[in-house]
Protein backbone atom coordinates (compact mmCIF):
# COMPACT_ATOMS: atom_id res chain seq x y z
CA UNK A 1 7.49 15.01 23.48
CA UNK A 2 6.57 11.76 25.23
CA UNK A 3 6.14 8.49 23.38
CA UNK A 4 2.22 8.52 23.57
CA UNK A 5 2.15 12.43 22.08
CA UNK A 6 4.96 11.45 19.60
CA UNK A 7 2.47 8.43 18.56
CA UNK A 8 -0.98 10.46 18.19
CA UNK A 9 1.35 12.83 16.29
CA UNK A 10 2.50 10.29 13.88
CA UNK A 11 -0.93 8.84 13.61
CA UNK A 12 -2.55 11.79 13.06
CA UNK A 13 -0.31 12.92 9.73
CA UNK A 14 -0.16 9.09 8.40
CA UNK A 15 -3.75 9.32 8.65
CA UNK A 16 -3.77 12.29 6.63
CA UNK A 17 -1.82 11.00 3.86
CA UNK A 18 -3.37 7.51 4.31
CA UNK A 19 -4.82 6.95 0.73
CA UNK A 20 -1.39 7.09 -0.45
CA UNK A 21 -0.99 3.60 -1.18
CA UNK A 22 1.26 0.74 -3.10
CA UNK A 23 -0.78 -1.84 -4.91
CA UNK A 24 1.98 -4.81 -4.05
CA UNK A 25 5.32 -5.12 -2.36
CA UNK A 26 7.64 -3.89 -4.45
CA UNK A 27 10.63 -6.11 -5.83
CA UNK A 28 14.18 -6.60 -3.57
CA UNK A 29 16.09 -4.92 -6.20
CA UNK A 30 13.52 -1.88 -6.41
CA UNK A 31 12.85 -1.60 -2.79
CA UNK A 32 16.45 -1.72 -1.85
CA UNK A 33 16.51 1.45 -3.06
CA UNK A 34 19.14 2.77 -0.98
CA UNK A 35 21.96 0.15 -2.52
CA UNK A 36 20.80 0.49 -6.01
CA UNK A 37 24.26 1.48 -6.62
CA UNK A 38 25.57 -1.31 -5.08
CA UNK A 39 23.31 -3.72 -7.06
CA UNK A 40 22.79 -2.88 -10.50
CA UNK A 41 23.91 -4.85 -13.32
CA UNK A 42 27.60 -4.37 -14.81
CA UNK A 43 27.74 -3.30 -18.21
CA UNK A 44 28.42 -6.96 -19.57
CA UNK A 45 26.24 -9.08 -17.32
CA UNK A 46 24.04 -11.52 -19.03
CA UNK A 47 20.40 -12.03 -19.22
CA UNK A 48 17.89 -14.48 -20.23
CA UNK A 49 14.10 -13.62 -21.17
CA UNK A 50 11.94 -16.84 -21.03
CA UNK A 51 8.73 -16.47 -23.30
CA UNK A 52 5.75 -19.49 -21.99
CA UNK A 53 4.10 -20.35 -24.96
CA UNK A 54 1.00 -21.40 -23.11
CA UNK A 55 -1.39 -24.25 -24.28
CA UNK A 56 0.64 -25.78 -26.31
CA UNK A 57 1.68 -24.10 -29.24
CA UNK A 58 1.03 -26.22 -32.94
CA UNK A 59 5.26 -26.58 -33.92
CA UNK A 60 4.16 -27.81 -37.39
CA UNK A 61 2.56 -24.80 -38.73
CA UNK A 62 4.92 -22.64 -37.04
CA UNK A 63 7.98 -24.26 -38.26
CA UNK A 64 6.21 -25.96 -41.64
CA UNK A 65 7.96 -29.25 -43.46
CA UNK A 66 6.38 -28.11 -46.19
CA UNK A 67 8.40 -30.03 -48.06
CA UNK A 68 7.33 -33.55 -46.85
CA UNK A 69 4.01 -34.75 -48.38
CA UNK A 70 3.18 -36.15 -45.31
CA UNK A 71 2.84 -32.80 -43.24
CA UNK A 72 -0.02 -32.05 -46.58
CA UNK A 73 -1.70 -35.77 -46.19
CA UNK A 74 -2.00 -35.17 -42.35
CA UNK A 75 -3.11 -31.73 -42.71
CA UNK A 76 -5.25 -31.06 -45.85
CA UNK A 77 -7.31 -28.36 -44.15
CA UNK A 78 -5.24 -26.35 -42.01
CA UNK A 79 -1.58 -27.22 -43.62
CA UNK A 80 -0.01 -24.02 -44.58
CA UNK A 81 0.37 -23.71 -48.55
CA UNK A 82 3.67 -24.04 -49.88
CA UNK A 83 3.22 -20.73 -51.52
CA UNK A 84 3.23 -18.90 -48.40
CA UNK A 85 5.98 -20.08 -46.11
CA UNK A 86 8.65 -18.08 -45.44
CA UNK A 87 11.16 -20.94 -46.64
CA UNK A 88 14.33 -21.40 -44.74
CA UNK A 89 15.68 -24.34 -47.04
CA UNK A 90 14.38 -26.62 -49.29
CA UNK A 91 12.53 -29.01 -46.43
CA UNK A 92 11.13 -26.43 -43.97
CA UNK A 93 10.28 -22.68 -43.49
CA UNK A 94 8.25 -20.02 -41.25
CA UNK A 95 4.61 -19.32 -41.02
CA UNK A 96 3.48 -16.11 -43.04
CA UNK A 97 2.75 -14.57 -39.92
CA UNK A 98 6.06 -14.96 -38.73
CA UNK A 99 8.22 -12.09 -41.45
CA UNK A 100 9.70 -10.32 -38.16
CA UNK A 101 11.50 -13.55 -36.94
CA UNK A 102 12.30 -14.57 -40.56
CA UNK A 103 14.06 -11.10 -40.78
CA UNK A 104 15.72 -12.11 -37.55
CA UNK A 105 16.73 -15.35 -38.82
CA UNK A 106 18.03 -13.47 -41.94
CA UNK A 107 20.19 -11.43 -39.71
CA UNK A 108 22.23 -14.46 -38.32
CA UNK A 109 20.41 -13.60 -34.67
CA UNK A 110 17.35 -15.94 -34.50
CA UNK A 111 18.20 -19.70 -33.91
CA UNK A 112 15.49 -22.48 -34.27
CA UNK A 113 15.63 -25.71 -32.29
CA UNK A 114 13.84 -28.84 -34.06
CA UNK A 115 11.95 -31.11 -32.23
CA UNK A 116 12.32 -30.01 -28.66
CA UNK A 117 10.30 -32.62 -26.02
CA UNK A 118 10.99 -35.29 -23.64
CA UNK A 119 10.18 -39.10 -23.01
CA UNK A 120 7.23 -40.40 -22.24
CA UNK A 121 5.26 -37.09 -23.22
CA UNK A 122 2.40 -36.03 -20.60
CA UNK A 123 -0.48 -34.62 -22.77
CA UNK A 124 -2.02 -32.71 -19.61
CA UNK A 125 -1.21 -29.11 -19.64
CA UNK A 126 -1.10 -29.38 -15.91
CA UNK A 127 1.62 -32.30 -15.63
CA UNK A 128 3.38 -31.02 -18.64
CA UNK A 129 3.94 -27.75 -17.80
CA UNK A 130 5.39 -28.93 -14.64
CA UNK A 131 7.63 -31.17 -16.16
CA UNK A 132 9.01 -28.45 -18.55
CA UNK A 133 8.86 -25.48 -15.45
CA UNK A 134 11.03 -28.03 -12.66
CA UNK A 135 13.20 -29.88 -15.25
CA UNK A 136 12.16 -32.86 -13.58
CA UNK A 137 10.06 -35.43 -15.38
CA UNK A 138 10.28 -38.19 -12.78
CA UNK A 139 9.37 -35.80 -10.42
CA UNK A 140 5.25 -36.37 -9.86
CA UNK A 141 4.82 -33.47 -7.20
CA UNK A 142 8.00 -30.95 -8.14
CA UNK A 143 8.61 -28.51 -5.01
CA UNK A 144 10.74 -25.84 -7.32
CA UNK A 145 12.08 -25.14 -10.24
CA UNK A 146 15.18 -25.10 -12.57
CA UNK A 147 14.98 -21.18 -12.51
CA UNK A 148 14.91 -20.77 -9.18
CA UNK A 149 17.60 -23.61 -8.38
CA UNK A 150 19.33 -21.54 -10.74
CA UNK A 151 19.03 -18.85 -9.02
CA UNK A 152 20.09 -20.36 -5.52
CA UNK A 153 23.07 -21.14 -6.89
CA UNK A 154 23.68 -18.16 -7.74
CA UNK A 155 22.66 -16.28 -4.00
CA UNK A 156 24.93 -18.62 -2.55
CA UNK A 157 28.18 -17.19 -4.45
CA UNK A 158 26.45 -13.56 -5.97
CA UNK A 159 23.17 -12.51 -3.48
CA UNK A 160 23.18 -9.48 -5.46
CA UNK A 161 22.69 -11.02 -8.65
CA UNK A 162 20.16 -13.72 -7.48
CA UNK A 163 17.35 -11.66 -8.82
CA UNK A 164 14.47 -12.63 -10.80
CA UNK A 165 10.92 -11.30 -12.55
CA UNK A 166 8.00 -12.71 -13.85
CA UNK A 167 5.47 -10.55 -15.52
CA UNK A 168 1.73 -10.69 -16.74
CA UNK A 169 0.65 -13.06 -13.76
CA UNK A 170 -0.50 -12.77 -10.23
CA UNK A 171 0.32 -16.62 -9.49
CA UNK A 172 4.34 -16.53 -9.58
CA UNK A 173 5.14 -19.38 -12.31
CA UNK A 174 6.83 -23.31 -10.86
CA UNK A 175 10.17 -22.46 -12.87
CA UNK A 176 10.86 -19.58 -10.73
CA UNK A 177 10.01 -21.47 -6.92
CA UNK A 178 12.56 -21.47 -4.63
CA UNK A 179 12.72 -22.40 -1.01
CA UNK A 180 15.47 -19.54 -0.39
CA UNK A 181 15.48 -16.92 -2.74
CA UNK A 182 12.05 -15.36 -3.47
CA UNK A 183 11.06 -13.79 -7.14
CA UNK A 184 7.86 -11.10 -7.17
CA UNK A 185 5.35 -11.70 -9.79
CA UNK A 186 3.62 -8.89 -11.50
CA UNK A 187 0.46 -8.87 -13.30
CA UNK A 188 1.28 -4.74 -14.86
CA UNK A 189 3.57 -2.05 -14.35
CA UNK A 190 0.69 -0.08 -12.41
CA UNK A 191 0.64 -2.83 -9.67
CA UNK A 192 3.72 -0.77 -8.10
CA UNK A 193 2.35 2.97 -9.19
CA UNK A 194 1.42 5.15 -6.09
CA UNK A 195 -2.50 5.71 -5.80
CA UNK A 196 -2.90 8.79 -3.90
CA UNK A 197 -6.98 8.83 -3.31
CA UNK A 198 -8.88 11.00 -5.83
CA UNK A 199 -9.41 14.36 -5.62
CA UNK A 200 -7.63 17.76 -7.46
CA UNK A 201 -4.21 16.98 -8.14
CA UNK A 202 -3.28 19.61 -5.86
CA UNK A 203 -4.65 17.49 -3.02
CA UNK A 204 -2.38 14.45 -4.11
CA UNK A 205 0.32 16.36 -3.92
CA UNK A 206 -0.07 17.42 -0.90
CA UNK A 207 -1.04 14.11 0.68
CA UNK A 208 2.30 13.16 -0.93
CA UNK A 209 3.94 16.50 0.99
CA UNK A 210 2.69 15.08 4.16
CA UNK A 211 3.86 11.84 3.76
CA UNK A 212 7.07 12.60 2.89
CA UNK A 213 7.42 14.59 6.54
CA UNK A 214 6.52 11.48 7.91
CA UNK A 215 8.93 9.14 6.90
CA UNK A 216 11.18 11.51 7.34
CA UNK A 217 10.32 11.69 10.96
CA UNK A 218 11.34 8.18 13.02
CA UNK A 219 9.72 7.48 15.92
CA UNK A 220 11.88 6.70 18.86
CA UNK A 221 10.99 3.69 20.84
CA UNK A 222 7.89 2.72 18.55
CA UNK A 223 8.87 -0.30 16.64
CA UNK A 224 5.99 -1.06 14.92
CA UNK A 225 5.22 2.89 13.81
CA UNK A 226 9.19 2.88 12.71
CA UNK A 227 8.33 -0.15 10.37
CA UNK A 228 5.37 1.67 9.16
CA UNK A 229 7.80 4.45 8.59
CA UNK A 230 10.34 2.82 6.84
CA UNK A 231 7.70 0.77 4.95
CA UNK A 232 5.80 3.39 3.33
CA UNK A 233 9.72 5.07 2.35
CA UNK A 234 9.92 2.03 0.53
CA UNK A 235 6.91 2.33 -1.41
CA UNK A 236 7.42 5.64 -2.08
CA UNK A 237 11.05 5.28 -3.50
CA UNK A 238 9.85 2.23 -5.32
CA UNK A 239 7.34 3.74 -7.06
CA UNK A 240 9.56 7.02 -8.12
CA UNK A 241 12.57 4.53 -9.05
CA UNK A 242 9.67 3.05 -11.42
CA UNK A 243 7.61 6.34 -12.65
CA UNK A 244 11.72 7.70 -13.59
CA UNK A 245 12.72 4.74 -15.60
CA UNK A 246 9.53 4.90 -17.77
CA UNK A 247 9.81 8.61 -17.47
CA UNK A 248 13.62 8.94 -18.98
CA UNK A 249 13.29 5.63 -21.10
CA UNK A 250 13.21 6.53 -25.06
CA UNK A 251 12.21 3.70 -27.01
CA UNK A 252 14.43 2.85 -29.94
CA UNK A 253 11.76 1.59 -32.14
CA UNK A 254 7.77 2.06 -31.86
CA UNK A 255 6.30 -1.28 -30.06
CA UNK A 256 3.66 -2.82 -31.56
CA UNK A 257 -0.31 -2.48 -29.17
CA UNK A 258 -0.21 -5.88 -27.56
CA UNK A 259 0.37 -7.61 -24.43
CA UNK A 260 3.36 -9.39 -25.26
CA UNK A 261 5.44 -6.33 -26.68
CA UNK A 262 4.38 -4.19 -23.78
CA UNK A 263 5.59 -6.58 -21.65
CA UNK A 264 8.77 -6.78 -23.19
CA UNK A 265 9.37 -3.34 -23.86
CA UNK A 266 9.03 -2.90 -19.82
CA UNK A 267 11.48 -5.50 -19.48
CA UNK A 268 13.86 -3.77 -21.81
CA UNK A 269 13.37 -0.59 -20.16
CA UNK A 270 15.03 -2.78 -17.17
CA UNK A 271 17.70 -4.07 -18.72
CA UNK A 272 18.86 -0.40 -19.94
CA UNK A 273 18.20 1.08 -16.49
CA UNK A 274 21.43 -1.51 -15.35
CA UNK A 275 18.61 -2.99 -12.81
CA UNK A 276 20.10 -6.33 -11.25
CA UNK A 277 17.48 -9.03 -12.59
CA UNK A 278 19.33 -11.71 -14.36
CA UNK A 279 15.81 -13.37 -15.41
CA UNK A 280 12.54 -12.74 -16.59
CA UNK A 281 9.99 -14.70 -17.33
CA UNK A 282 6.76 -13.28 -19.24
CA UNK A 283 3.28 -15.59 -20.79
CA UNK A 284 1.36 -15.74 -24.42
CA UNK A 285 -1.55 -17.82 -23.47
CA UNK A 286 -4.05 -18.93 -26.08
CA UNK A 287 -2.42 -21.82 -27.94
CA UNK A 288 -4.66 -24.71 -27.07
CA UNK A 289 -5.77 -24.41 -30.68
CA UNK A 290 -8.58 -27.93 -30.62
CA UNK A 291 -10.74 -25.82 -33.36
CA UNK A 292 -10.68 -23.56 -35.90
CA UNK A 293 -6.93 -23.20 -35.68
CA UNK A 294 -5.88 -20.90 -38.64
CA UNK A 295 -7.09 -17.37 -37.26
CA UNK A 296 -6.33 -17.81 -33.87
CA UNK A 297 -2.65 -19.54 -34.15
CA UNK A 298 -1.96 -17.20 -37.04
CA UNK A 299 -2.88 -13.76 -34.95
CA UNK A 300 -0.99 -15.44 -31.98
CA UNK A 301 2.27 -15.82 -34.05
CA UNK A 302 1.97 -12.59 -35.24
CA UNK A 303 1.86 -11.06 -31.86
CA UNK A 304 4.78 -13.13 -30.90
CA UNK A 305 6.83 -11.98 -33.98
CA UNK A 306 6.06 -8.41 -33.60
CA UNK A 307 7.28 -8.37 -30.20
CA UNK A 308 10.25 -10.09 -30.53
CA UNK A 309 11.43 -8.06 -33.18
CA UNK A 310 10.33 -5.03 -31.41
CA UNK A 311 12.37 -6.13 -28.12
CA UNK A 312 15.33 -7.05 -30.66
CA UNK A 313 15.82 -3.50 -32.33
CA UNK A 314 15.11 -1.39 -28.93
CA UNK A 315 18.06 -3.79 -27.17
CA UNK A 316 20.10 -3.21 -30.42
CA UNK A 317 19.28 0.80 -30.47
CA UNK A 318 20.45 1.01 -26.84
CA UNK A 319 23.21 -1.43 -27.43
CA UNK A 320 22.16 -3.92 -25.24
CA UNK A 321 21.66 -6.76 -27.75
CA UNK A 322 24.56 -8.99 -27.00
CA UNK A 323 23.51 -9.25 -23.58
CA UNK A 324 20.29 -10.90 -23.94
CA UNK A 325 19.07 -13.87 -24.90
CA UNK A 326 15.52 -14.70 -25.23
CA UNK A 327 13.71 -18.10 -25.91
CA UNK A 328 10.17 -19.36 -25.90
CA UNK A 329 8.96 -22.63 -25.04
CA UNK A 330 5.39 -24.59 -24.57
CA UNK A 331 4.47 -27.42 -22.53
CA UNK A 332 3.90 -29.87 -25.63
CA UNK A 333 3.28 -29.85 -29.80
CA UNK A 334 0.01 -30.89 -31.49
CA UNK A 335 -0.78 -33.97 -33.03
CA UNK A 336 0.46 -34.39 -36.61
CA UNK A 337 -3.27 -35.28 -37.97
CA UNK A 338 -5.46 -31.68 -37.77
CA UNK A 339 -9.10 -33.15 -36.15
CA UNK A 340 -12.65 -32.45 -37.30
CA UNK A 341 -12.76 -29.31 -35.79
CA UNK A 342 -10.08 -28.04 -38.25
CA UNK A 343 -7.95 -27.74 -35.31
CA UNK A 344 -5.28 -29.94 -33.55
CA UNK A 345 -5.12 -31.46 -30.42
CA UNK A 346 -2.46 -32.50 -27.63
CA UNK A 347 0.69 -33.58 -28.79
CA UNK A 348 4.44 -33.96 -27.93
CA UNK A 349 7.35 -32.66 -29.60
CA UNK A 350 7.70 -29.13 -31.39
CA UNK A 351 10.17 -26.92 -31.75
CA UNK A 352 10.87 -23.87 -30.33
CA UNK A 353 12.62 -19.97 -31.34
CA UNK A 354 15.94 -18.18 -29.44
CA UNK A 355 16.98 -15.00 -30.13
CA UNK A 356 20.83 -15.48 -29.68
CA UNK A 357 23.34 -12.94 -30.42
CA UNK A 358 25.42 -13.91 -33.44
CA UNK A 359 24.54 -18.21 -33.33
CA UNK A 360 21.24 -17.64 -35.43
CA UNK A 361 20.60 -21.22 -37.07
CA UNK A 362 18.74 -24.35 -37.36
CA UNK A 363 19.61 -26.67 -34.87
CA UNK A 364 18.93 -30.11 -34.13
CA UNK A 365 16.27 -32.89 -36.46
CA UNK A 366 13.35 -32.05 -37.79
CA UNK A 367 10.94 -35.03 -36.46
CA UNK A 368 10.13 -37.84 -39.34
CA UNK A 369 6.39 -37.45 -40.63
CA UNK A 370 5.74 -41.02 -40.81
CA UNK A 371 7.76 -42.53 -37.75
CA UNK A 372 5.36 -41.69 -35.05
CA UNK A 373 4.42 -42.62 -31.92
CA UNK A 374 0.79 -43.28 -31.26
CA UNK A 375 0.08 -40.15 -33.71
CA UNK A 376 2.78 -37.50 -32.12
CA UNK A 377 6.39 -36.63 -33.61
CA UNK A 378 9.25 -38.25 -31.58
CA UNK A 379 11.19 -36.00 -30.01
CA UNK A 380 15.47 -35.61 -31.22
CA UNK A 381 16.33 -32.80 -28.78
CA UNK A 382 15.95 -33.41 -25.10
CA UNK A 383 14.14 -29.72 -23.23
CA UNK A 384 16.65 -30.26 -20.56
CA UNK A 385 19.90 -29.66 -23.17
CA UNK A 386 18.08 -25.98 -24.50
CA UNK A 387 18.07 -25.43 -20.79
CA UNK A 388 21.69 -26.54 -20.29
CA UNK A 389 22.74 -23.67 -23.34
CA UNK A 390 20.55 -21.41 -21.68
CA UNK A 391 22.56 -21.79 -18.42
CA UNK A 392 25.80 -21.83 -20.13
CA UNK A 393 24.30 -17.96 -21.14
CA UNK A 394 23.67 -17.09 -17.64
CA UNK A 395 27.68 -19.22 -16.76
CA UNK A 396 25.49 -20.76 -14.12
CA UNK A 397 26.76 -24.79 -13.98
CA UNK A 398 24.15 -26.78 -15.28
CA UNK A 399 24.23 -30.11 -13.84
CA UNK A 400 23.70 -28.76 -10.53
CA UNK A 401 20.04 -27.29 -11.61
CA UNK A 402 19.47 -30.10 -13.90
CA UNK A 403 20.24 -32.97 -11.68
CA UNK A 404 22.30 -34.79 -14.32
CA UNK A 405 24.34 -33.91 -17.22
CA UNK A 406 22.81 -32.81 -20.77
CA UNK A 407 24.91 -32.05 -23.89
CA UNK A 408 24.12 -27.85 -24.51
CA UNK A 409 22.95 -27.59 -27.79
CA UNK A 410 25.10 -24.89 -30.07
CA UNK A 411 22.53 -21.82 -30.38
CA UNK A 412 24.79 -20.19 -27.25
């Protein structure tokens, strides 16, 4: 057959099977299907799950002093009544909406770090967020971040390792830019399911029975069909790598209906299927809480508990728990004063939750009440030394990420 027959030929059964399609590349360590066994995890390998608390979330009534007066004074409205915090000593304790992280803390496996922040706090969510996604405060216009430094470092001793995620966003998050290893964002699992037209199932399958003869058929001397070829292979064994995991994947515990567990439960279906991502990185948005806080910041904690403890008992069920770690951050706290709107606005340190294996704790000051600075807590633990423990997790060196040197703190 000559190269111009061998062409229409190709055409002409591509063209048939055309509506096949793949809604976004797929990930290296999914497309590479070929040297999955080459790349999947080992059985001890660590990883970290980053949770973005996003628009700031309100530390104070998530971890409440309520035994200062002062957190009462400054909040008569929305200050959470002493009768209904989950105490975890005699000075602070948990929201009520928070039991599944207060059974977690119970357990010895849920640390809390006190007044996490950084100097001279940016109140814009813009700036902030930068700040806390590059690890770079000084930085005005930061090019990457400490997650993908991270995982350079990594690529240039490991390259199958070097693998990251970041789910329930289009736009892939600053902590994960890199200049030389690149991390695929998804916005849901479907974004890599096969869409094969519409029509009687019988038709898709045979579209799908086509298509399979004709990446199974290379084209000699036709380097732009033979990328087709190979392409569409890769979308194909992409998408049946993913439709098997969720397929064969039994749940250890029932996941509560929201965003955040979903997305979590996906990435523990990951983690058990010895996949080679090291890091993932998923969103809560809603906690720029400026009025009528209580419902809202309540609902949102909920959701966050739920999850967590969700994700928790499924690792544990598929014994898996001792090789994650998991902690949430936000780009700033609320003011200590609630505002007329019975809400709060921008503000500067908080706190923020880890699930860590066995070093379940309080760690670090809580804030004073009174000693402010121009209305906002001062903050006692530097962001930049949760990321050094984090680091220490993943035995990546942090000073080389970071810049500089910063004391871990003991949650790892």
């Amino acid at each position: 057959m000559t190269i111009t027959s061998n062409r229409r030929e190709f055409l002409k059964q591509f063209g048939a099977a055309s509506a096949i399609s793949l809604a976004a590349a797929p990930p290296h360590f999914l497309a590479n299907a070929a040297d999955l066994a080459a790349t999947t995890t080992s059985t001890d390998q660590r990883v970290l799950v980053l949770i973005q608390l996003a628009g700031g979330n309100d530390g104070l009534n998530s971890l409440v002093p309520y035994g200062d007066p002062a957190y009462y004074k400054a909040r008569p409205g929305i200050g959470i009544p002493k009768n209904q915090v989950l105490r975890i000593n005699d000075h602070i304790g948990l929201h009520p909406r928070l039991t599944g992280l207060k059974e977690l803390y119970d357990e010895g496996n849920l640390a809390i770090v006190q007044g996490v922040g950084y100097p001279q706090t940016d109140r814009s969510h813009f700036r902030s967020m930068d700040i806390w996604q590059s690890a770079q405060p000084s930085n005005p216009v930061p090019r990457d971040g400490w997650l993908g430094r991270a995982l350079e470092w990594e690529f240039d001793r490991q390259p199958a390792r070097a693998e990251g995620l970041s789910l329930g966003t289009d736009k892939l998050p600053l902590a994960f830019v890199s200049g030389r290893v690149s991390v695929p964002s998804l916005r849901r699992l479907e974004d890599f399911q096969l869409v094969a037209g519409h029509g009687p199932e019988s038709h898709q399958r045979l579209k799908r029975e086509i298509l399979n003869r004709v990446i199974q058929s290379p084209v000699q001397g036709e380097r732009e069909l033979d990328f087709l070829r190979r392409t569409t292979a890769t979308a194909l064994t992409s998408a049946d790598r993913l439709k098997s995991m969720a397929n064969n994947y039994k749940a250890a515990v029932n996941y509560p209906a929201t965003v955040l567990a979903n997305r979590l439960k996906l990435i523990a279906q990951m983690i058990a299927a010895e996949l080679p991502a090291r890091m993932f990185f998923v969103s809560l948005d809603g906690f720029d809480t400026h009025a009528q806080q209580e419902g809202g910041h309540a609902a949102l904690l909920a959701e966050l508990a739920g999850a967590i403890l969700a994700f928790q008992r499924d690792l544990a069920g598929h014994g898996l728990a001792d090789r994650v770690l998991l902690s949430t951050f936000s780009e700033f706290g609320r003011r200590v004063a609630e505002n007329g709107s019975l809400g709060t606005d921008h503000g500067a340190a908080s706190m923020l939750f880890a699930l860590s294996p066995n070093k379940g704790g309080v760690y670090g000051t809580h804030p004073s009440m009174t000693d402010l600075e121009d209305g906002d807590l001062k903050h006692t633990s530097d962001f930049r030394s949760v990321y050094a423990s984090l680091l220490n997790w993943l035995q990546i060196p942090s000073e080389p990420v970071l810049g500089e040197r910063f004391d871990p703190i003991g949650f790892v």
